[in-house]
PDB file of N, CA and C in Angstrom:
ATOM      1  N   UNK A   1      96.394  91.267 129.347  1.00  0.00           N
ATOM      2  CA  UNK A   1      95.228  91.357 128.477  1.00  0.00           C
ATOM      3  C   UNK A   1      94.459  90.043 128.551  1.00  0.00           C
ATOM      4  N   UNK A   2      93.124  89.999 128.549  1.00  0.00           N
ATOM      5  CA  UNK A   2      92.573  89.213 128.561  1.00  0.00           C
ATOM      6  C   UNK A   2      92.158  88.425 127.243  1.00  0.00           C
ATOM      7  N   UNK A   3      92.570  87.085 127.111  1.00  0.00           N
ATOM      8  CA  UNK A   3      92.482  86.199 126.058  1.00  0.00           C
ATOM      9  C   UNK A   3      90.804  86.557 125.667  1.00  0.00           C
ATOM     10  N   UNK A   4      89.974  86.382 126.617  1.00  0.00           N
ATOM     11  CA  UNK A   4      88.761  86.105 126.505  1.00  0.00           C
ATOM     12  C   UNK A   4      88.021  87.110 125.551  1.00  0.00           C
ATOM     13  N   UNK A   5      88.646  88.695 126.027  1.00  0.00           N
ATOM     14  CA  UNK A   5      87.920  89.864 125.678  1.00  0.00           C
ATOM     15  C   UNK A   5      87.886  89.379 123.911  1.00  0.00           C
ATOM     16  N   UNK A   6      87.341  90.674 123.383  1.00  0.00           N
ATOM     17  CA  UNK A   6      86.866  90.522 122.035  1.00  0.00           C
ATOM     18  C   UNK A   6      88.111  91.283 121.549  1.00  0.00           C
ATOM     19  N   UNK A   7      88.047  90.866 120.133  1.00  0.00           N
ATOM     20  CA  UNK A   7      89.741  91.359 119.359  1.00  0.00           C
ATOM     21  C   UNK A   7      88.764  93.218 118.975  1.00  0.00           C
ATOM     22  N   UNK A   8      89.933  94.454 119.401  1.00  0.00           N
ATOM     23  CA  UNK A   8      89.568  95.833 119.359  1.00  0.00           C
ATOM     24  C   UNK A   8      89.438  95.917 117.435  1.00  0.00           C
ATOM     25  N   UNK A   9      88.149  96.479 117.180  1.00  0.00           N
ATOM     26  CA  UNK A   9      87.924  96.912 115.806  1.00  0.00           C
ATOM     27  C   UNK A   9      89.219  97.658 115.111  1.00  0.00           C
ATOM     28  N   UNK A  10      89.117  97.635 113.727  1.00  0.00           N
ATOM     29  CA  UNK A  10      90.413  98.671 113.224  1.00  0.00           C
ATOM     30  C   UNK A  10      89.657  99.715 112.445  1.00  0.00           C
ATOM     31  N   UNK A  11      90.518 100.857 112.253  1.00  0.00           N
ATOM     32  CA  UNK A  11      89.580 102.001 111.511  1.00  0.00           C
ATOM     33  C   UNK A  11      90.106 101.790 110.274  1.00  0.00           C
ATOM     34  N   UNK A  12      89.316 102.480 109.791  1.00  0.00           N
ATOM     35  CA  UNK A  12      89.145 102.426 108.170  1.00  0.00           C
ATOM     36  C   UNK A  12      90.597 102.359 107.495  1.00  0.00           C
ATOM     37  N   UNK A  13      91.586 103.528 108.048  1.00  0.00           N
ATOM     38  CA  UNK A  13      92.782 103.206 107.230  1.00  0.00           C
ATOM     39  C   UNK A  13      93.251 102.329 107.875  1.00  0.00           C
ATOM     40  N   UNK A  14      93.516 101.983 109.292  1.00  0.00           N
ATOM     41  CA  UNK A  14      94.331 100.224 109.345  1.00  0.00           C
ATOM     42  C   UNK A  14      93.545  99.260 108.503  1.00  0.00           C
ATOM     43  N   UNK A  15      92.326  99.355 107.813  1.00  0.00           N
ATOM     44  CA  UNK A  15      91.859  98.049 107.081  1.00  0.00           C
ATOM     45  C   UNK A  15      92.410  98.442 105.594  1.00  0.00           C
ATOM     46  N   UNK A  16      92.672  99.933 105.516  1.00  0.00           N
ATOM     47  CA  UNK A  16      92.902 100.169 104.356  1.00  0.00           C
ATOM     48  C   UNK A  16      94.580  99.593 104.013  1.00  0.00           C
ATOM     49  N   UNK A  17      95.197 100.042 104.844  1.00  0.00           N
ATOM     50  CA  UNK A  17      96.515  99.461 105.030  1.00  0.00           C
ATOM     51  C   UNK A  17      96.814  98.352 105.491  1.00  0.00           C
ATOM     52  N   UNK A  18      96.312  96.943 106.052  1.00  0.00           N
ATOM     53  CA  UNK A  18      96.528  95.901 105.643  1.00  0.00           C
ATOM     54  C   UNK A  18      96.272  95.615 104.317  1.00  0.00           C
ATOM     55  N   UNK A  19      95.127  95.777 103.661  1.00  0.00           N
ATOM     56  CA  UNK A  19      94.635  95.562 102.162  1.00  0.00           C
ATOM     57  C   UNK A  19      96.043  95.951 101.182  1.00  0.00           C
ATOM     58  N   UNK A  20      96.421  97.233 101.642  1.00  0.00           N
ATOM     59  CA  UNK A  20      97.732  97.692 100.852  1.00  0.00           C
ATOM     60  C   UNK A  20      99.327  96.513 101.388  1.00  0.00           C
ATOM     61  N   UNK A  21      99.143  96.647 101.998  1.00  0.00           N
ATOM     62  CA  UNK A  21     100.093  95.612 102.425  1.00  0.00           C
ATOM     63  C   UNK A  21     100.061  94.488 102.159  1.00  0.00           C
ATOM     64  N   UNK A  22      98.981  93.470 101.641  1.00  0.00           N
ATOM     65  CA  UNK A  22      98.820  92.522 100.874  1.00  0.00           C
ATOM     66  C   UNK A  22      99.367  92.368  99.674  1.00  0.00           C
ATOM     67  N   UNK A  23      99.058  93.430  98.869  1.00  0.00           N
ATOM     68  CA  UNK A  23      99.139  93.895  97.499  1.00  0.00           C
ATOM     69  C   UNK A  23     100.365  94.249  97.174  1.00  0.00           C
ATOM     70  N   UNK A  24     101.296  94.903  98.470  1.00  0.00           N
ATOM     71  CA  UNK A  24     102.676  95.543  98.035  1.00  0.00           C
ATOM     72  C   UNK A  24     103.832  94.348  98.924  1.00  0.00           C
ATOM     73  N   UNK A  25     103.321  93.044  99.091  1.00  0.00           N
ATOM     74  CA  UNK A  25     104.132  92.047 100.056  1.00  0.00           C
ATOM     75  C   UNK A  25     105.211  91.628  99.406  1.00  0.00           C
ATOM     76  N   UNK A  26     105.162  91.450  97.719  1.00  0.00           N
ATOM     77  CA  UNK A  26     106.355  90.912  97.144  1.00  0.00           C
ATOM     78  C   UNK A  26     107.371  91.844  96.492  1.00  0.00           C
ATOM     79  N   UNK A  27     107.005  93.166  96.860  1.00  0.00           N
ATOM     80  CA  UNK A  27     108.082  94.649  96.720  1.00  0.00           C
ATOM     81  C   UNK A  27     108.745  94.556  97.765  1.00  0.00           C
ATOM     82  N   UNK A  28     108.763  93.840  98.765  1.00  0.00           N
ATOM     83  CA  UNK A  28     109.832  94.324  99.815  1.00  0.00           C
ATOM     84  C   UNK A  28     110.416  95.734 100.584  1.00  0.00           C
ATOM     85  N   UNK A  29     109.611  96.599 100.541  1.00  0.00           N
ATOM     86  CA  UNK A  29     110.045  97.590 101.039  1.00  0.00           C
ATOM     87  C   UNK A  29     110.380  97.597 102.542  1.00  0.00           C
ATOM     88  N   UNK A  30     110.734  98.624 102.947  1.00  0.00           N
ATOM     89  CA  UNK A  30     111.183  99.008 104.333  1.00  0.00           C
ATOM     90  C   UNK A  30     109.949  99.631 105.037  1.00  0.00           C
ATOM     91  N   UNK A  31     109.929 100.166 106.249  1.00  0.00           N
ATOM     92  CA  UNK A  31     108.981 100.382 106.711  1.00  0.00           C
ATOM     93  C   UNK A  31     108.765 102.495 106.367  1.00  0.00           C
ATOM     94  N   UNK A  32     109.623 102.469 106.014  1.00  0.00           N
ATOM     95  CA  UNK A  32     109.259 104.182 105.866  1.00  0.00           C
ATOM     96  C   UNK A  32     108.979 104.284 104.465  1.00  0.00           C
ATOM     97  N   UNK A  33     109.219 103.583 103.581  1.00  0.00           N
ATOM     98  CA  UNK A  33     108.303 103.599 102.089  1.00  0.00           C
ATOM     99  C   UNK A  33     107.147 103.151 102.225  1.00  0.00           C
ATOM    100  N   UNK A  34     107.349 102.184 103.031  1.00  0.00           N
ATOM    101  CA  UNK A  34     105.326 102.010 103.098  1.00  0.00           C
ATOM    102  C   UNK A  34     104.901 102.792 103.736  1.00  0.00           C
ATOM    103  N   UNK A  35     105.166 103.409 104.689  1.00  0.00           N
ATOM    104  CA  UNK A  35     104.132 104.227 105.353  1.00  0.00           C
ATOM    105  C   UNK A  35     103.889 105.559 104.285  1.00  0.00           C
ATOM    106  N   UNK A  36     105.111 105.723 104.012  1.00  0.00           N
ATOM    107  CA  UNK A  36     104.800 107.308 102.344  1.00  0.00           C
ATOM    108  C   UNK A  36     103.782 106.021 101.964  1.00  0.00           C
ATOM    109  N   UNK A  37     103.416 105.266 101.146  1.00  0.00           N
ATOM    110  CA  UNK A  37     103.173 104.624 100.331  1.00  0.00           C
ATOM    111  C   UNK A  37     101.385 104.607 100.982  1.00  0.00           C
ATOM    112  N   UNK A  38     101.660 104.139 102.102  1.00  0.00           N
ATOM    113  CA  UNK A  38     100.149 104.238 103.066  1.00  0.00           C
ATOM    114  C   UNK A  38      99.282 105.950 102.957  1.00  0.00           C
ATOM    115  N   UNK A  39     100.603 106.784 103.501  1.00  0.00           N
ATOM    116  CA  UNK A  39      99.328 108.174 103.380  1.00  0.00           C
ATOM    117  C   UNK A  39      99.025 108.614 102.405  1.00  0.00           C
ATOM    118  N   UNK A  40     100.204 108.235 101.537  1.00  0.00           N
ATOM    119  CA  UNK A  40      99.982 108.794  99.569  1.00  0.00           C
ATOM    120  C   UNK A  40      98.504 108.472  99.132  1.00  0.00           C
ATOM    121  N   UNK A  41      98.562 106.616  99.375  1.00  0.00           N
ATOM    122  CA  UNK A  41      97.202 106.025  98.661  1.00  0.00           C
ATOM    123  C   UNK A  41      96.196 106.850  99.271  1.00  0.00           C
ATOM    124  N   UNK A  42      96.245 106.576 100.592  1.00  0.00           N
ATOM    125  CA  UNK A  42      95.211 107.267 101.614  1.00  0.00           C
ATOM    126  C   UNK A  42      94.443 108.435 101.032  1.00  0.00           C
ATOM    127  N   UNK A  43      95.440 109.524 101.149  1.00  0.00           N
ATOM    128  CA  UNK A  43      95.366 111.049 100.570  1.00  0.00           C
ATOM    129  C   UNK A  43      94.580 110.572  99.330  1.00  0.00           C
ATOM    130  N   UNK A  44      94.709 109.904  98.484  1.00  0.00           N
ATOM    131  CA  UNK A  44      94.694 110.057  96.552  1.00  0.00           C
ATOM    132  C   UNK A  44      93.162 109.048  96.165  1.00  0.00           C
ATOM    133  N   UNK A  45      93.065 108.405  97.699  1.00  0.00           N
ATOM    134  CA  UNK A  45      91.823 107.166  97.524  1.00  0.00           C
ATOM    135  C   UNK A  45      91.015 108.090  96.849  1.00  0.00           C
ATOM    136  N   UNK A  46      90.151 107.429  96.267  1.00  0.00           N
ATOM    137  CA  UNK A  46      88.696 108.223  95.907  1.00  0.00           C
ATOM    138  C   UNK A  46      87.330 108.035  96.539  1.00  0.00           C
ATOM    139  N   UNK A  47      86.891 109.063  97.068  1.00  0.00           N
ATOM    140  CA  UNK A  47      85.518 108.985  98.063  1.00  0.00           C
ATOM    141  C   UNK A  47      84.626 107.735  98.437  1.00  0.00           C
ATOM    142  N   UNK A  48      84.643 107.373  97.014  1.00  0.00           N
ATOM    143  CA  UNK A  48      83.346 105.319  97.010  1.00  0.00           C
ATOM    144  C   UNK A  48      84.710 104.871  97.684  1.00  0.00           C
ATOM    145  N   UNK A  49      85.329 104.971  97.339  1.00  0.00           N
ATOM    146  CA  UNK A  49      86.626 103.661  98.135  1.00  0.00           C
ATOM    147  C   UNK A  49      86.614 103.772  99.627  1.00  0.00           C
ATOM    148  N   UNK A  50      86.964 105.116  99.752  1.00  0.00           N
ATOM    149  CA  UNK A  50      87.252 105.582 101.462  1.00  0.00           C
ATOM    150  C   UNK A  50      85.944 105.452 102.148  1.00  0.00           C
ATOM    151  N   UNK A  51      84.458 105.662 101.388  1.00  0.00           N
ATOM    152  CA  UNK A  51      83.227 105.364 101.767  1.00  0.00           C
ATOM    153  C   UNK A  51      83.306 103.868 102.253  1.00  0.00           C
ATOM    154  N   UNK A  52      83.545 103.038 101.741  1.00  0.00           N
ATOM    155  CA  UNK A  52      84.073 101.549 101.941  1.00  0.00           C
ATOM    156  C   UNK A  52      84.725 101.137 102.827  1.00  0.00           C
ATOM    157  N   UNK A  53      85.376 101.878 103.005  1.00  0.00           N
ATOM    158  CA  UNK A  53      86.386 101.366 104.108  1.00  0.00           C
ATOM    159  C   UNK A  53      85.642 101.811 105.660  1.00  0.00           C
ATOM    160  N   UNK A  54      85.436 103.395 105.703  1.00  0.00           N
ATOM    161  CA  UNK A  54      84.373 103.637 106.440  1.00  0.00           C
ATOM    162  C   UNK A  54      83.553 102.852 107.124  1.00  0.00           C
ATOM    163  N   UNK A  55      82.796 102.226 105.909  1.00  0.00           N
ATOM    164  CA  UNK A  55      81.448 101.912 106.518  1.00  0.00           C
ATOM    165  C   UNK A  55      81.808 100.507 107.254  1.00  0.00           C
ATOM    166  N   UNK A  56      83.115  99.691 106.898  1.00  0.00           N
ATOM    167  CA  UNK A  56      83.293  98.532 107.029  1.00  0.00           C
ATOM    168  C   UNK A  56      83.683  98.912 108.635  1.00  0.00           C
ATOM    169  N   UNK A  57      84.336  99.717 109.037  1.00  0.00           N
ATOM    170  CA  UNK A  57      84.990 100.179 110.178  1.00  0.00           C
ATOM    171  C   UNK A  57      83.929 100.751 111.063  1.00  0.00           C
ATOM    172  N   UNK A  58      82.747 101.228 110.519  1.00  0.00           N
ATOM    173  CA  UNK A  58      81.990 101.732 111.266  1.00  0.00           C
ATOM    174  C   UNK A  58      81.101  99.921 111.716  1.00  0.00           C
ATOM    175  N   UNK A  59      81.030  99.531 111.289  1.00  0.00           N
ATOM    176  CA  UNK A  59      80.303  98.261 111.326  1.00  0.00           C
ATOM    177  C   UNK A  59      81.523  96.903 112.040  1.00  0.00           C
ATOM    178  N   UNK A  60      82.292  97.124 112.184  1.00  0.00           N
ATOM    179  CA  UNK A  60      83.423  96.412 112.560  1.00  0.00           C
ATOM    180  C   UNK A  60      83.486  96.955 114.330  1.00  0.00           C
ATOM    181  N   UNK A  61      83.012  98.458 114.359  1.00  0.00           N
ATOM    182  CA  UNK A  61      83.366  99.271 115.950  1.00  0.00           C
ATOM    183  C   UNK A  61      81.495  98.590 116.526  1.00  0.00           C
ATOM    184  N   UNK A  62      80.875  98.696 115.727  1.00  0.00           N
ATOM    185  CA  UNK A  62      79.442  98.190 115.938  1.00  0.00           C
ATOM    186  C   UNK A  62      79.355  97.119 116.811  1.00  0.00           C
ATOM    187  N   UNK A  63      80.138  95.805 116.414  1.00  0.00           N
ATOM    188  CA  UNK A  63      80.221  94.421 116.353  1.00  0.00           C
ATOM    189  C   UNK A  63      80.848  94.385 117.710  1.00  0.00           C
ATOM    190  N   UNK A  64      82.373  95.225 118.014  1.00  0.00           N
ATOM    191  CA  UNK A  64      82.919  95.195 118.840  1.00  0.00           C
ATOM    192  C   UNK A  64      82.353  95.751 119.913  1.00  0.00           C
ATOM    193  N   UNK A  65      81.363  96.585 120.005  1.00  0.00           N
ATOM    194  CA  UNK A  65      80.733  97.283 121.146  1.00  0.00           C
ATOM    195  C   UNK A  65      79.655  96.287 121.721  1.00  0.00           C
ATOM    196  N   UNK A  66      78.751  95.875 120.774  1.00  0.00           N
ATOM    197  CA  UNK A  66      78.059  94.871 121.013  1.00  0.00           C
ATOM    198  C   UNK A  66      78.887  93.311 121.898  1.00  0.00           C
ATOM    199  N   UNK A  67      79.788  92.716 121.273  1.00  0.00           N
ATOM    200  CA  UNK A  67      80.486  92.015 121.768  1.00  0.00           C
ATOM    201  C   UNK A  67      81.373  92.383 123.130  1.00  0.00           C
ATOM    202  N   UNK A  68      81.601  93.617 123.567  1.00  0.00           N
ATOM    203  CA  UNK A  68      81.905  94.110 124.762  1.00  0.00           C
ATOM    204  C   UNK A  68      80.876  94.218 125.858  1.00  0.00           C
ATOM    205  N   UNK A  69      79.918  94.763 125.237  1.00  0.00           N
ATOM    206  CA  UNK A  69      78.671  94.886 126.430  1.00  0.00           C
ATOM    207  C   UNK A  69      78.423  93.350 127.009  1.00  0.00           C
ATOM    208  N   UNK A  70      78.577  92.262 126.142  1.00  0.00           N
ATOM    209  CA  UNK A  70      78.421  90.744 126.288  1.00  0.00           C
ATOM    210  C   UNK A  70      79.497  90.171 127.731  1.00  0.00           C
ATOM    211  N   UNK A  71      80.807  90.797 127.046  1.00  0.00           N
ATOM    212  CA  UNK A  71      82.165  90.425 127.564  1.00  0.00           C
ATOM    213  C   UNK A  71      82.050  90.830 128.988  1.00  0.00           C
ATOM    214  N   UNK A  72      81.614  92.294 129.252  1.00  0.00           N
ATOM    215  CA  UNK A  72      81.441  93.037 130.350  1.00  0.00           C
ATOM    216  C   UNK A  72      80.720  92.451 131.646  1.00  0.00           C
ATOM    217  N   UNK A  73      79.593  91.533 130.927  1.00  0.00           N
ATOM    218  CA  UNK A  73      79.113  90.948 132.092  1.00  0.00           C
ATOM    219  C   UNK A  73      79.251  89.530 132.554  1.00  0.00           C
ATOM    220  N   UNK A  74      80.745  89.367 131.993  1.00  0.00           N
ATOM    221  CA  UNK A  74      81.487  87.828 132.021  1.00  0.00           C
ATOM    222  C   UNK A  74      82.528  88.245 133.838  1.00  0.00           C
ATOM    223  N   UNK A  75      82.801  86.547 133.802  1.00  0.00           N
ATOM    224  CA  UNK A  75      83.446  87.014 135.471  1.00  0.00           C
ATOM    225  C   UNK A  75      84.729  87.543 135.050  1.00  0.00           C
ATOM    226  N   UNK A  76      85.257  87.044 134.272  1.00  0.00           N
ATOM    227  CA  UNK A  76      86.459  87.187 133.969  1.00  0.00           C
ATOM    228  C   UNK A  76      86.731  88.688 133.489  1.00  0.00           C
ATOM    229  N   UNK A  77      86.013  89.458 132.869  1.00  0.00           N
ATOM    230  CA  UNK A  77      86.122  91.000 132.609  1.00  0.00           C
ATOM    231  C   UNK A  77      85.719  91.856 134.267  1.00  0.00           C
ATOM    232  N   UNK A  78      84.897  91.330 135.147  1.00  0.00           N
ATOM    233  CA  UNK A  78      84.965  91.609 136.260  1.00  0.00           C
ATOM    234  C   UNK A  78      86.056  91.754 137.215  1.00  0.00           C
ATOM    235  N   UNK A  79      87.034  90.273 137.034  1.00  0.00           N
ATOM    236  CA  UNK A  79      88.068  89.715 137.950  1.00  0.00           C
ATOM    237  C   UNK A  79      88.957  90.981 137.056  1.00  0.00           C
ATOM    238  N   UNK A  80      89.277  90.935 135.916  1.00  0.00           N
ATOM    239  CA  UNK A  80      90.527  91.569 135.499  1.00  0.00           C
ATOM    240  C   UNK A  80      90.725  93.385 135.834  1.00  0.00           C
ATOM    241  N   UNK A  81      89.324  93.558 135.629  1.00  0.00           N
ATOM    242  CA  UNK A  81      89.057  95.330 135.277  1.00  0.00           C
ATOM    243  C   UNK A  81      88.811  95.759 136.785  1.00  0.00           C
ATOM    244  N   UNK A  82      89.032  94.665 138.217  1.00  0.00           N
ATOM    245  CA  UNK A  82      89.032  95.451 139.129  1.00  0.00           C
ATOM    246  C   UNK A  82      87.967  94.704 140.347  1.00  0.00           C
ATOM    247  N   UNK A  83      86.687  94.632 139.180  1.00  0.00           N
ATOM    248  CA  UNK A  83      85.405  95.194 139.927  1.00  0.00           C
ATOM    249  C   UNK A  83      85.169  94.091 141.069  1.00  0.00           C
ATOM    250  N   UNK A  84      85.961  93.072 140.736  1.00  0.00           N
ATOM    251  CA  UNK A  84      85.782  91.580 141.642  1.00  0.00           C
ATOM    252  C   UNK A  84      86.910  91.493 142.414  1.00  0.00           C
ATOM    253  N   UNK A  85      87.411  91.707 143.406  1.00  0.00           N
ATOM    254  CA  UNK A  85      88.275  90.390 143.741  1.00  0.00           C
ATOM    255  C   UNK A  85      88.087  89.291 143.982  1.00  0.00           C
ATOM    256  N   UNK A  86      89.091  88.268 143.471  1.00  0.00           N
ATOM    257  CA  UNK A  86      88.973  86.836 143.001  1.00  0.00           C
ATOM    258  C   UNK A  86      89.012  86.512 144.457  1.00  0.00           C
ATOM    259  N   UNK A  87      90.775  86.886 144.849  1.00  0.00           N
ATOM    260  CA  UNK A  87      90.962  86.076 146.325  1.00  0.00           C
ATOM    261  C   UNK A  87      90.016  87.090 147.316  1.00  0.00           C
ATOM    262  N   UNK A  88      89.336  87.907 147.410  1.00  0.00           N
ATOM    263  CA  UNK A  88      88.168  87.946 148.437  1.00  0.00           C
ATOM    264  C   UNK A  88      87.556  87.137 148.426  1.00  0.00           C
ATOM    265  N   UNK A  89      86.967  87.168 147.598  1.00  0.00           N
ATOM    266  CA  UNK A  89      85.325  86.229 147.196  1.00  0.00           C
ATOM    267  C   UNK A  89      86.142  84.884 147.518  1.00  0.00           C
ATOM    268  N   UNK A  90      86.681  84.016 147.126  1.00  0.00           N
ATOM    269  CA  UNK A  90      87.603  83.250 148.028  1.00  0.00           C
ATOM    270  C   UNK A  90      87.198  82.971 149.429  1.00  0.00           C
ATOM    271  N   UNK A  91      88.231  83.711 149.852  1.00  0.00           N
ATOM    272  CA  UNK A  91      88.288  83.798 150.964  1.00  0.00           C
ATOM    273  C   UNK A  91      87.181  84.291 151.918  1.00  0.00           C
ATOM    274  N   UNK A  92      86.104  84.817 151.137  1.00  0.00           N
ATOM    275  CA  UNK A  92      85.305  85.168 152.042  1.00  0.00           C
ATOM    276  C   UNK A  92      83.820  84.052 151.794  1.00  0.00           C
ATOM    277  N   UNK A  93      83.930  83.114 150.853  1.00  0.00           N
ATOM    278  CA  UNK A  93      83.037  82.160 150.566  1.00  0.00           C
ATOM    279  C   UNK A  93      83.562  80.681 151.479  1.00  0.00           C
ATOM    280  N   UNK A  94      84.805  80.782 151.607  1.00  0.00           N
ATOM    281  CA  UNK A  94      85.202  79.453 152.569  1.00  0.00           C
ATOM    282  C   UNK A  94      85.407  79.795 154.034  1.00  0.00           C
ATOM    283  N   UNK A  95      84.844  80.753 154.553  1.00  0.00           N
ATOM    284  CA  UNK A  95      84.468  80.813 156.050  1.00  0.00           C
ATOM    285  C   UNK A  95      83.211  80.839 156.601  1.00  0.00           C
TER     286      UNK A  95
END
């Protein structure tokens, strides 16, 4: 993976579920009570809330697309995703 690229957006419930996971850090649970604990809230949120989270996620995938189209025309997203070879161009610039 490339250090350089941009960090991938999260959707609405991974932002919703870190937020919950903040809040439930000094309960100690295991990982299969939180996750009940994750779809319960999820399921029970109320519409303005989940609207919230939404829009933050829709605007978070925004940022990241924008910041990709940027990334895309870096060498380094070239060299990694294929479109370059490094040691051609190399090798074919020192003869």
């Amino acid at each position: 993976k490339d250090p350089n690229a941009p960090v991938r957006w999260k959707s609405a419930y991974q932002t919703f579920r870190d937020d919950l996971n903040r809040e439930l850090a000094d309960r100690n649970l295991d990982f299969v009570e939180m996750s009940k604990l994750h779809s319960e809230k999820w399921a029970n949120l109320p519409p303005e809330q989940r609207k919230w989270y939404e829009d933050r996620a829709k605007t978070a995938r925004e940022n990241y697309e924008r910041q990709m189209s940027v990334y895309r025309q870096t060498e380094s997203y070239k060299v990694r995703s294929g479109k370059v070879c490094a040691l051609c161009e190399q090798v074919s610039t020192s003869q």
